[in-house]
PDB file of N, CA and C in Angstrom:
ATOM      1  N   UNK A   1      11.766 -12.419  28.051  1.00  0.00           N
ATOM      2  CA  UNK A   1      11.948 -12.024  26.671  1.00  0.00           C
ATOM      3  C   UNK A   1      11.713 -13.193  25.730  1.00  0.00           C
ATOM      4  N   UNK A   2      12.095 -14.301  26.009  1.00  0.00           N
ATOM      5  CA  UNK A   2      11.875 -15.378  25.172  1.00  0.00           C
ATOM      6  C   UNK A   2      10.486 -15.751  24.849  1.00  0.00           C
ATOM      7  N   UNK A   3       9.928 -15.489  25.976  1.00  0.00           N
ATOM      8  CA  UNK A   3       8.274 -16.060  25.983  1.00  0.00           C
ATOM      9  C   UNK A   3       8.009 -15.274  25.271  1.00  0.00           C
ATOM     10  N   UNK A   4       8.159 -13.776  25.454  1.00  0.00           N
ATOM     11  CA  UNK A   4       7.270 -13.039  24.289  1.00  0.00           C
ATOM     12  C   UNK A   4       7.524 -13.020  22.968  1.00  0.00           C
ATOM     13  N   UNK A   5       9.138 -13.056  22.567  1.00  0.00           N
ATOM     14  CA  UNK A   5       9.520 -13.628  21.018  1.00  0.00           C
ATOM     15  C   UNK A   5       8.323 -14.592  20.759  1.00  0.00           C
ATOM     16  N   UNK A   6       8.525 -16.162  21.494  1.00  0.00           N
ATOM     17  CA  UNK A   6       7.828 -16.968  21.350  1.00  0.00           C
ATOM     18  C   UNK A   6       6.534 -16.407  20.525  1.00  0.00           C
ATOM     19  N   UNK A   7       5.857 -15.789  21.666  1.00  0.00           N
ATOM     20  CA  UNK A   7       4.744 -15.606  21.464  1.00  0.00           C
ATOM     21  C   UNK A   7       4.134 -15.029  20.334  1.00  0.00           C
ATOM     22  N   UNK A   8       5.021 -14.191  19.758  1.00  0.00           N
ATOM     23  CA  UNK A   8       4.904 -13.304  18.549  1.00  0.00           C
ATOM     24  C   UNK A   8       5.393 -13.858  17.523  1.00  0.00           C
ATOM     25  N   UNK A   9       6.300 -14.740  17.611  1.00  0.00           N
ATOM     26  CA  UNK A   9       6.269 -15.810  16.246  1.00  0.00           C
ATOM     27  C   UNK A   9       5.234 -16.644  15.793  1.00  0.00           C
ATOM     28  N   UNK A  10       4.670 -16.698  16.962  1.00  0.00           N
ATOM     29  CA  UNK A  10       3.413 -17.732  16.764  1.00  0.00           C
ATOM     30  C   UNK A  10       2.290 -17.092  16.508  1.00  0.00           C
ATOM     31  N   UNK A  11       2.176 -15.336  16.803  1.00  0.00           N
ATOM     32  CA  UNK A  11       0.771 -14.501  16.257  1.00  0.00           C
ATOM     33  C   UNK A  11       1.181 -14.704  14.726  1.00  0.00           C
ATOM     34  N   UNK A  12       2.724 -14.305  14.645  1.00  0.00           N
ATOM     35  CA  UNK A  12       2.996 -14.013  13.219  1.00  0.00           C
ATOM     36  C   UNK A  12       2.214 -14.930  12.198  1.00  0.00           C
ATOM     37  N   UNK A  13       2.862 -16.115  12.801  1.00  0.00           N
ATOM     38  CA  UNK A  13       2.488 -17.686  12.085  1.00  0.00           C
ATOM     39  C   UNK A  13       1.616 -17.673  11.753  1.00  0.00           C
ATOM     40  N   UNK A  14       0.247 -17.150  12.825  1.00  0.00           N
ATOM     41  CA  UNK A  14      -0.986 -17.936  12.753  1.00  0.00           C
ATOM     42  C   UNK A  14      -1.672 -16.719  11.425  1.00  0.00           C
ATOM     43  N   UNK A  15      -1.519 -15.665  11.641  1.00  0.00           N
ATOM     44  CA  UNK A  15      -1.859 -14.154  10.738  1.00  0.00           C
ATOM     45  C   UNK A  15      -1.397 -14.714   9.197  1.00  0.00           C
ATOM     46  N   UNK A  16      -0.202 -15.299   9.207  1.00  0.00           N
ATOM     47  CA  UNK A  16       0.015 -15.429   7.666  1.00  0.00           C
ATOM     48  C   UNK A  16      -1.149 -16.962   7.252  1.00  0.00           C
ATOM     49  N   UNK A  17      -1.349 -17.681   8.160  1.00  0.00           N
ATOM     50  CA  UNK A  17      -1.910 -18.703   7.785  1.00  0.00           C
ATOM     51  C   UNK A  17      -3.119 -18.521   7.537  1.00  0.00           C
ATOM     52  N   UNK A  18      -3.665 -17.460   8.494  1.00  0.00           N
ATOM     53  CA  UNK A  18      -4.883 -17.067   8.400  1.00  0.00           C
ATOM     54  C   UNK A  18      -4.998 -15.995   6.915  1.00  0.00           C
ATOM     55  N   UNK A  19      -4.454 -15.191   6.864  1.00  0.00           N
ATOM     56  CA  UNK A  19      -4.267 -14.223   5.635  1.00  0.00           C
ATOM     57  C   UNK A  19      -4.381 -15.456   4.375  1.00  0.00           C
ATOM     58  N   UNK A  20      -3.655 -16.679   4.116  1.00  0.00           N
ATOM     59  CA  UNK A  20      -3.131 -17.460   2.818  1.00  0.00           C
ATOM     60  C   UNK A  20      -4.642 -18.333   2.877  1.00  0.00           C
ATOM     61  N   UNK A  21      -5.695 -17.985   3.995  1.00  0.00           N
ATOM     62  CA  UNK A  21      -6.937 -19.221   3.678  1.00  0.00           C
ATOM     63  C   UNK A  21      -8.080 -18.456   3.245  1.00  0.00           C
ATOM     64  N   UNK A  22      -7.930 -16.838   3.340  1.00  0.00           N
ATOM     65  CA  UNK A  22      -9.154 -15.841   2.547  1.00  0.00           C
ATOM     66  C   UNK A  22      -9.218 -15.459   1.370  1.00  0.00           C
ATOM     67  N   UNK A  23     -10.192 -15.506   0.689  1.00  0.00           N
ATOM     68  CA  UNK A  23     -10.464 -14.754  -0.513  1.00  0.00           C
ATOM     69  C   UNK A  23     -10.441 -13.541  -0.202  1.00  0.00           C
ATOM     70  N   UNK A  24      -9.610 -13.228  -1.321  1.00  0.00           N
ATOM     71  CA  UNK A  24      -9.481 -11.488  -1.551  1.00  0.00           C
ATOM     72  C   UNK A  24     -10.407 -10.969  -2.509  1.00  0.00           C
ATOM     73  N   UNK A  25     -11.425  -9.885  -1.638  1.00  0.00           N
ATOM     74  CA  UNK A  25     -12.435  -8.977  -1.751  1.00  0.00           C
ATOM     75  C   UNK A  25     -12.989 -10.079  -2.555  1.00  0.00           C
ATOM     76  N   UNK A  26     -13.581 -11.309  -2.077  1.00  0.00           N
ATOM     77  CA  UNK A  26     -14.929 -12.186  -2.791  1.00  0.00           C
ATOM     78  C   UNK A  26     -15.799 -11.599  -3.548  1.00  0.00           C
ATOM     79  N   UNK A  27     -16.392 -10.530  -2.510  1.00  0.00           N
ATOM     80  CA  UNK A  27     -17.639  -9.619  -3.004  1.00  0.00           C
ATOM     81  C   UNK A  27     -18.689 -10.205  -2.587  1.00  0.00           C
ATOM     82  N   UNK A  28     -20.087 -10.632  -2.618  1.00  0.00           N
ATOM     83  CA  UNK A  28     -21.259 -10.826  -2.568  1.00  0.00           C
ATOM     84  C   UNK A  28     -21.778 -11.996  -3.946  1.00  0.00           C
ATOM     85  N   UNK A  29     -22.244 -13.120  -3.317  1.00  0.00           N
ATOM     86  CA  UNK A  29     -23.062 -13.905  -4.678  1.00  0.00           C
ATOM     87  C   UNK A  29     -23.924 -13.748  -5.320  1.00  0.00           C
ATOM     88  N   UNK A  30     -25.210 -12.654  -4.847  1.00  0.00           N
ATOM     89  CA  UNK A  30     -25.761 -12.127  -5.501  1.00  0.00           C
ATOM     90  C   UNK A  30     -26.072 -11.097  -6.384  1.00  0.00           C
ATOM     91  N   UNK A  31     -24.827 -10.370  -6.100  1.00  0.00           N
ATOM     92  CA  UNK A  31     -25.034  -9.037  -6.439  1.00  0.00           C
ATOM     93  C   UNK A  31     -23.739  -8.964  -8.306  1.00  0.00           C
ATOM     94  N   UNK A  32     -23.266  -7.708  -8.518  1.00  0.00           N
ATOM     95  CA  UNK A  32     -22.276  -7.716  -9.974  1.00  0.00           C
ATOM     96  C   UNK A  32     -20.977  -7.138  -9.447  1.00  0.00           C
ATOM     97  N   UNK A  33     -20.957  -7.494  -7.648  1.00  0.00           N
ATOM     98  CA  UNK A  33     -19.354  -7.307  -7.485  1.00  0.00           C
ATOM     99  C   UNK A  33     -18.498  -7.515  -8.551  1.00  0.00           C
ATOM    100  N   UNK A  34     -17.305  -6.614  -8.546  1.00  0.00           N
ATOM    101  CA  UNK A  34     -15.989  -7.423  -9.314  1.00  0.00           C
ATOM    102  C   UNK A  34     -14.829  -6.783  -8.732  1.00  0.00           C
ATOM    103  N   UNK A  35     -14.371  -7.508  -8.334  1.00  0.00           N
ATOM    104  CA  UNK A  35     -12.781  -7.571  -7.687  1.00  0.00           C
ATOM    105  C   UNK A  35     -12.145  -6.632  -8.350  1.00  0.00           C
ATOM    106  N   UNK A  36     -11.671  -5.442  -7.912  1.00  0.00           N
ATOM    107  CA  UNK A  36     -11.224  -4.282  -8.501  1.00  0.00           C
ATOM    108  C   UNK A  36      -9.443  -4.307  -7.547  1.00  0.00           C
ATOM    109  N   UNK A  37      -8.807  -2.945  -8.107  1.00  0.00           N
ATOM    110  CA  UNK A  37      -7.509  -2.573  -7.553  1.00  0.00           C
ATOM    111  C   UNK A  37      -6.123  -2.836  -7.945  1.00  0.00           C
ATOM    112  N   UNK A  38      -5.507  -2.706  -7.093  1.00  0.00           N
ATOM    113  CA  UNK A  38      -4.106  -3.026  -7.578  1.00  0.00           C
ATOM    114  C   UNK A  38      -3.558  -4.400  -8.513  1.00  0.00           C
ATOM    115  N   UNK A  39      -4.297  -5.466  -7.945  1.00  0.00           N
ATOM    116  CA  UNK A  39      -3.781  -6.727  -8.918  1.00  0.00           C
ATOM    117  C   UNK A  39      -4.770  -7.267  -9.841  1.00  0.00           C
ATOM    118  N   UNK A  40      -5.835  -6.168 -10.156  1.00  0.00           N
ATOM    119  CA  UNK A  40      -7.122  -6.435 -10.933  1.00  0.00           C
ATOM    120  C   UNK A  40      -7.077  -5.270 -11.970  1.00  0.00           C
ATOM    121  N   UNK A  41      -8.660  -5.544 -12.379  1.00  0.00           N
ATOM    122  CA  UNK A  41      -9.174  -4.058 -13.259  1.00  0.00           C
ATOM    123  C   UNK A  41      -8.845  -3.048 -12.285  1.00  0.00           C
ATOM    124  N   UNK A  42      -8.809  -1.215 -13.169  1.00  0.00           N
ATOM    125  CA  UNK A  42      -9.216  -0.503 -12.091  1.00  0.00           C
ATOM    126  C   UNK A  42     -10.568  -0.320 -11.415  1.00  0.00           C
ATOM    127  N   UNK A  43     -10.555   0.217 -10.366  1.00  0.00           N
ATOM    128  CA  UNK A  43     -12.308   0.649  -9.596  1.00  0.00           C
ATOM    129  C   UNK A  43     -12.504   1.359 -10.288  1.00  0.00           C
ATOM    130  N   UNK A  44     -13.867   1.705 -10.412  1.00  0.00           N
ATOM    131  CA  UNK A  44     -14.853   2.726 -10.977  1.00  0.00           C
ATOM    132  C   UNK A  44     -14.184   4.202 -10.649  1.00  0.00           C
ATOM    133  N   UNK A  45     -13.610   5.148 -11.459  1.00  0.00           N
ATOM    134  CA  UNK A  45     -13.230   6.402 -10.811  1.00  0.00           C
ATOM    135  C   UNK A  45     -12.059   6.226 -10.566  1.00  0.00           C
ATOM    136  N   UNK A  46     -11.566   5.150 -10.862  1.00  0.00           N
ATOM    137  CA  UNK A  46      -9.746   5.066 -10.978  1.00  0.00           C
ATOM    138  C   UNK A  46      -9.094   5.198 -12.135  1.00  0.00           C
ATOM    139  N   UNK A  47      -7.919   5.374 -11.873  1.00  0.00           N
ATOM    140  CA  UNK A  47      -7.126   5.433 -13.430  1.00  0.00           C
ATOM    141  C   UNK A  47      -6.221   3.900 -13.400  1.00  0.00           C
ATOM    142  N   UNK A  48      -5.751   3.617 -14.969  1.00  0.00           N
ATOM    143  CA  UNK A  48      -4.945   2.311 -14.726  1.00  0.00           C
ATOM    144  C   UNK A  48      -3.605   2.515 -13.601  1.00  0.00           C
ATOM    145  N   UNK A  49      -2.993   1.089 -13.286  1.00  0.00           N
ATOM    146  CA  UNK A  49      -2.128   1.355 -12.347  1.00  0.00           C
ATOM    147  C   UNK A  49      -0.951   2.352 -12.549  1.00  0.00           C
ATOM    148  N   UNK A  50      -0.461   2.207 -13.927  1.00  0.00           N
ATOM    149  CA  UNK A  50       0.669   2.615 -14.253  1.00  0.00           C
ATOM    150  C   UNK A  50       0.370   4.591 -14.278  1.00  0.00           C
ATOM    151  N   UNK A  51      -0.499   4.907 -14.790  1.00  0.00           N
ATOM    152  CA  UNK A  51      -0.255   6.211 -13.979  1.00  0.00           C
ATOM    153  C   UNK A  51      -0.385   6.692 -13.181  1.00  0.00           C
ATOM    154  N   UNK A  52      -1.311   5.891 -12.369  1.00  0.00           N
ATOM    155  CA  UNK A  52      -1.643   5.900 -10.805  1.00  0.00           C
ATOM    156  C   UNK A  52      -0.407   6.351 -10.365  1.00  0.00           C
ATOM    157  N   UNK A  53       0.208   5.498 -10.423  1.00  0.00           N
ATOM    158  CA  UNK A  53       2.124   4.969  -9.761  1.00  0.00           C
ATOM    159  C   UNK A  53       2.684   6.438 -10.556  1.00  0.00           C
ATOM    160  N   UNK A  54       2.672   6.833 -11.536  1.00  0.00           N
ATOM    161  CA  UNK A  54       3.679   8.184 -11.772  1.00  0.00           C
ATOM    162  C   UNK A  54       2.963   8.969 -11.046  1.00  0.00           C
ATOM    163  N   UNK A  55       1.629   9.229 -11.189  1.00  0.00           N
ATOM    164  CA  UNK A  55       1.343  10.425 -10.481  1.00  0.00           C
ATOM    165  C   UNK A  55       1.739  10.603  -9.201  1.00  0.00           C
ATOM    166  N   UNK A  56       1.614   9.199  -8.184  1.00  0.00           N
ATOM    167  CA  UNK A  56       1.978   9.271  -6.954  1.00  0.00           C
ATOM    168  C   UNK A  56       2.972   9.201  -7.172  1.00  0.00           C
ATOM    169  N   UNK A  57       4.436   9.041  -8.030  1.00  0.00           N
ATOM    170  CA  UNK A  57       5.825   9.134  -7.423  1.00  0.00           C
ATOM    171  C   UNK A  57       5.909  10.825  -7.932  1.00  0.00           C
ATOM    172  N   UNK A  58       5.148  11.574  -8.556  1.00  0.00           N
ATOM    173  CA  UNK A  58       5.711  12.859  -9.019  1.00  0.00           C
ATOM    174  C   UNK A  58       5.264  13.681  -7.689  1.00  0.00           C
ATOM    175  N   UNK A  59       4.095  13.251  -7.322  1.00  0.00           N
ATOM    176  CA  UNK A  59       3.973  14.108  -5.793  1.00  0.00           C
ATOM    177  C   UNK A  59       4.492  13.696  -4.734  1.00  0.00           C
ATOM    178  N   UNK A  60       4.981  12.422  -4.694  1.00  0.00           N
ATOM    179  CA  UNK A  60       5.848  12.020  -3.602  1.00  0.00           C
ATOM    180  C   UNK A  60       7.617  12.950  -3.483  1.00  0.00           C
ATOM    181  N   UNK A  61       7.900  12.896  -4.844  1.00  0.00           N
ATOM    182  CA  UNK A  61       9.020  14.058  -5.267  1.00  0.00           C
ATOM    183  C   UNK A  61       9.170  15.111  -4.942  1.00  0.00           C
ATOM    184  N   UNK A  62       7.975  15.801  -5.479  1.00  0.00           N
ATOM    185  CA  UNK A  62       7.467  17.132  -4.997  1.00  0.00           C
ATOM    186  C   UNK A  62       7.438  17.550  -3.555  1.00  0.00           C
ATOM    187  N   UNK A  63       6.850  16.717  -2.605  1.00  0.00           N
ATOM    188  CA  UNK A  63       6.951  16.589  -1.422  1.00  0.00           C
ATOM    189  C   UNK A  63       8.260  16.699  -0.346  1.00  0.00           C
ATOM    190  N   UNK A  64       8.717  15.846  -0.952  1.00  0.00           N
ATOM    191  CA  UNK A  64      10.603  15.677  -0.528  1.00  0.00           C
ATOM    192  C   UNK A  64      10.920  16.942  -0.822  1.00  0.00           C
ATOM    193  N   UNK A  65      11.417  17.334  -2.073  1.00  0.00           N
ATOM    194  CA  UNK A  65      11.467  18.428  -2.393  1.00  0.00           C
ATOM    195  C   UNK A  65      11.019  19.837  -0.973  1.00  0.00           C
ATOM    196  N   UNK A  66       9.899  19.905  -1.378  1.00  0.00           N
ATOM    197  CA  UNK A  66       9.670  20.849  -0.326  1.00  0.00           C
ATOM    198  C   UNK A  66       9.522  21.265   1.096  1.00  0.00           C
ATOM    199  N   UNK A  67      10.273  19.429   1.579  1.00  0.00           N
ATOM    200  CA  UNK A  67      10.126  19.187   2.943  1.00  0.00           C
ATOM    201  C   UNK A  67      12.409  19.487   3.175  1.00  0.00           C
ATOM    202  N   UNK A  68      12.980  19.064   2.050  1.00  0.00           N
ATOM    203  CA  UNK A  68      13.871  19.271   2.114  1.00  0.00           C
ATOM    204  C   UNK A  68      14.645  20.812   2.167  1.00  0.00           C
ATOM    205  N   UNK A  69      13.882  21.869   1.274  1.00  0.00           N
ATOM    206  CA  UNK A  69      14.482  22.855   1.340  1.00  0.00           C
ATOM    207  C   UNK A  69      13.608  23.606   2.589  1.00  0.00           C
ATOM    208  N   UNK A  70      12.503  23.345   2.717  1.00  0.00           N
ATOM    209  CA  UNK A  70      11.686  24.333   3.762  1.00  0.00           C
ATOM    210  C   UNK A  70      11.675  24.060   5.319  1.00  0.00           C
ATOM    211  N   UNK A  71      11.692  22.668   5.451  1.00  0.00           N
ATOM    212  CA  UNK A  71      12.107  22.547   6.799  1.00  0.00           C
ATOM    213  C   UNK A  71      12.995  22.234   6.976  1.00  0.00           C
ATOM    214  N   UNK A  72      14.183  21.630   6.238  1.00  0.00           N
ATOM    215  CA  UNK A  72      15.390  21.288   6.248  1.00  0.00           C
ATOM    216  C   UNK A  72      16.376  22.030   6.310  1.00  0.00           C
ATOM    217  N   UNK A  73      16.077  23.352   5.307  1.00  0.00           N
ATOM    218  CA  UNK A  73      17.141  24.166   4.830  1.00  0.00           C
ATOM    219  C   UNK A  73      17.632  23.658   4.137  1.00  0.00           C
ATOM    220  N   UNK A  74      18.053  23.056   3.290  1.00  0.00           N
ATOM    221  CA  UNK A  74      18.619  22.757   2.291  1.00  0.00           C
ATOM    222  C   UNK A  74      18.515  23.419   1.290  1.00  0.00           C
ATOM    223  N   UNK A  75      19.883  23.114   0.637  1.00  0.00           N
ATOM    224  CA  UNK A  75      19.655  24.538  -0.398  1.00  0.00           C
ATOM    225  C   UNK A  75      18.895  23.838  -1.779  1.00  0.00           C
ATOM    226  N   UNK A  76      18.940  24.470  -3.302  1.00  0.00           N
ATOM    227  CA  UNK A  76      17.867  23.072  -4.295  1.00  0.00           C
ATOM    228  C   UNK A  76      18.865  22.862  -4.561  1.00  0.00           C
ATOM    229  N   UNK A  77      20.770  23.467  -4.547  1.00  0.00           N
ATOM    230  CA  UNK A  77      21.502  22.369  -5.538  1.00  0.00           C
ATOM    231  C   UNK A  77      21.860  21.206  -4.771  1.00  0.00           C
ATOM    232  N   UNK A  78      21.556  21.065  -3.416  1.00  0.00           N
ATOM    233  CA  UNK A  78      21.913  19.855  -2.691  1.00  0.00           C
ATOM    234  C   UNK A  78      21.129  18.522  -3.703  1.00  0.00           C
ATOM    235  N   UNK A  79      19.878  18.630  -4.515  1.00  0.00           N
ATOM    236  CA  UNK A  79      18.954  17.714  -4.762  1.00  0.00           C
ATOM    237  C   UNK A  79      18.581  17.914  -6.123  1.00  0.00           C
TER     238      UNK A  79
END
């Protein structure tokens, strides 16, 4: 058991070290890449983040919701 802890502290290690020495989405030098997404502009065909994020928490809701009363049984005043 120890060896393999070991061992997996040290994938861990090497993954974050390796992750902290890449450029994120560089793109191409020749071309009019531009670094799009979550900590950038949006992509082409995206919306800004901030409604991105409501829309996905209103269907994430929705979801619960209907995973709670339909496979759960739950009744709606539980939620």
């Amino acid at each position: 058991k120890a060896t393999t802890m070991k061992l997996l502290v040290v994938a861990v290690i090497a993954c974050i070290m390796l992750i902290g020495f890449a450029d994120p989405a560089s793109g191409c030098k020749d071309c009019s890449c531009v670094i799009c997404g979550p900590g950038g502009e949006p992509c082409p065909g995206c919306s800004a983040r901030v409604p991105v994020c409501k829309d996905l928490i209103n269907i994430m809701e929705g979801l619960e919701r209907q995973v709670r009363q339909c496979a759960c049984g739950e009744q709606v005043w539980l939620f």
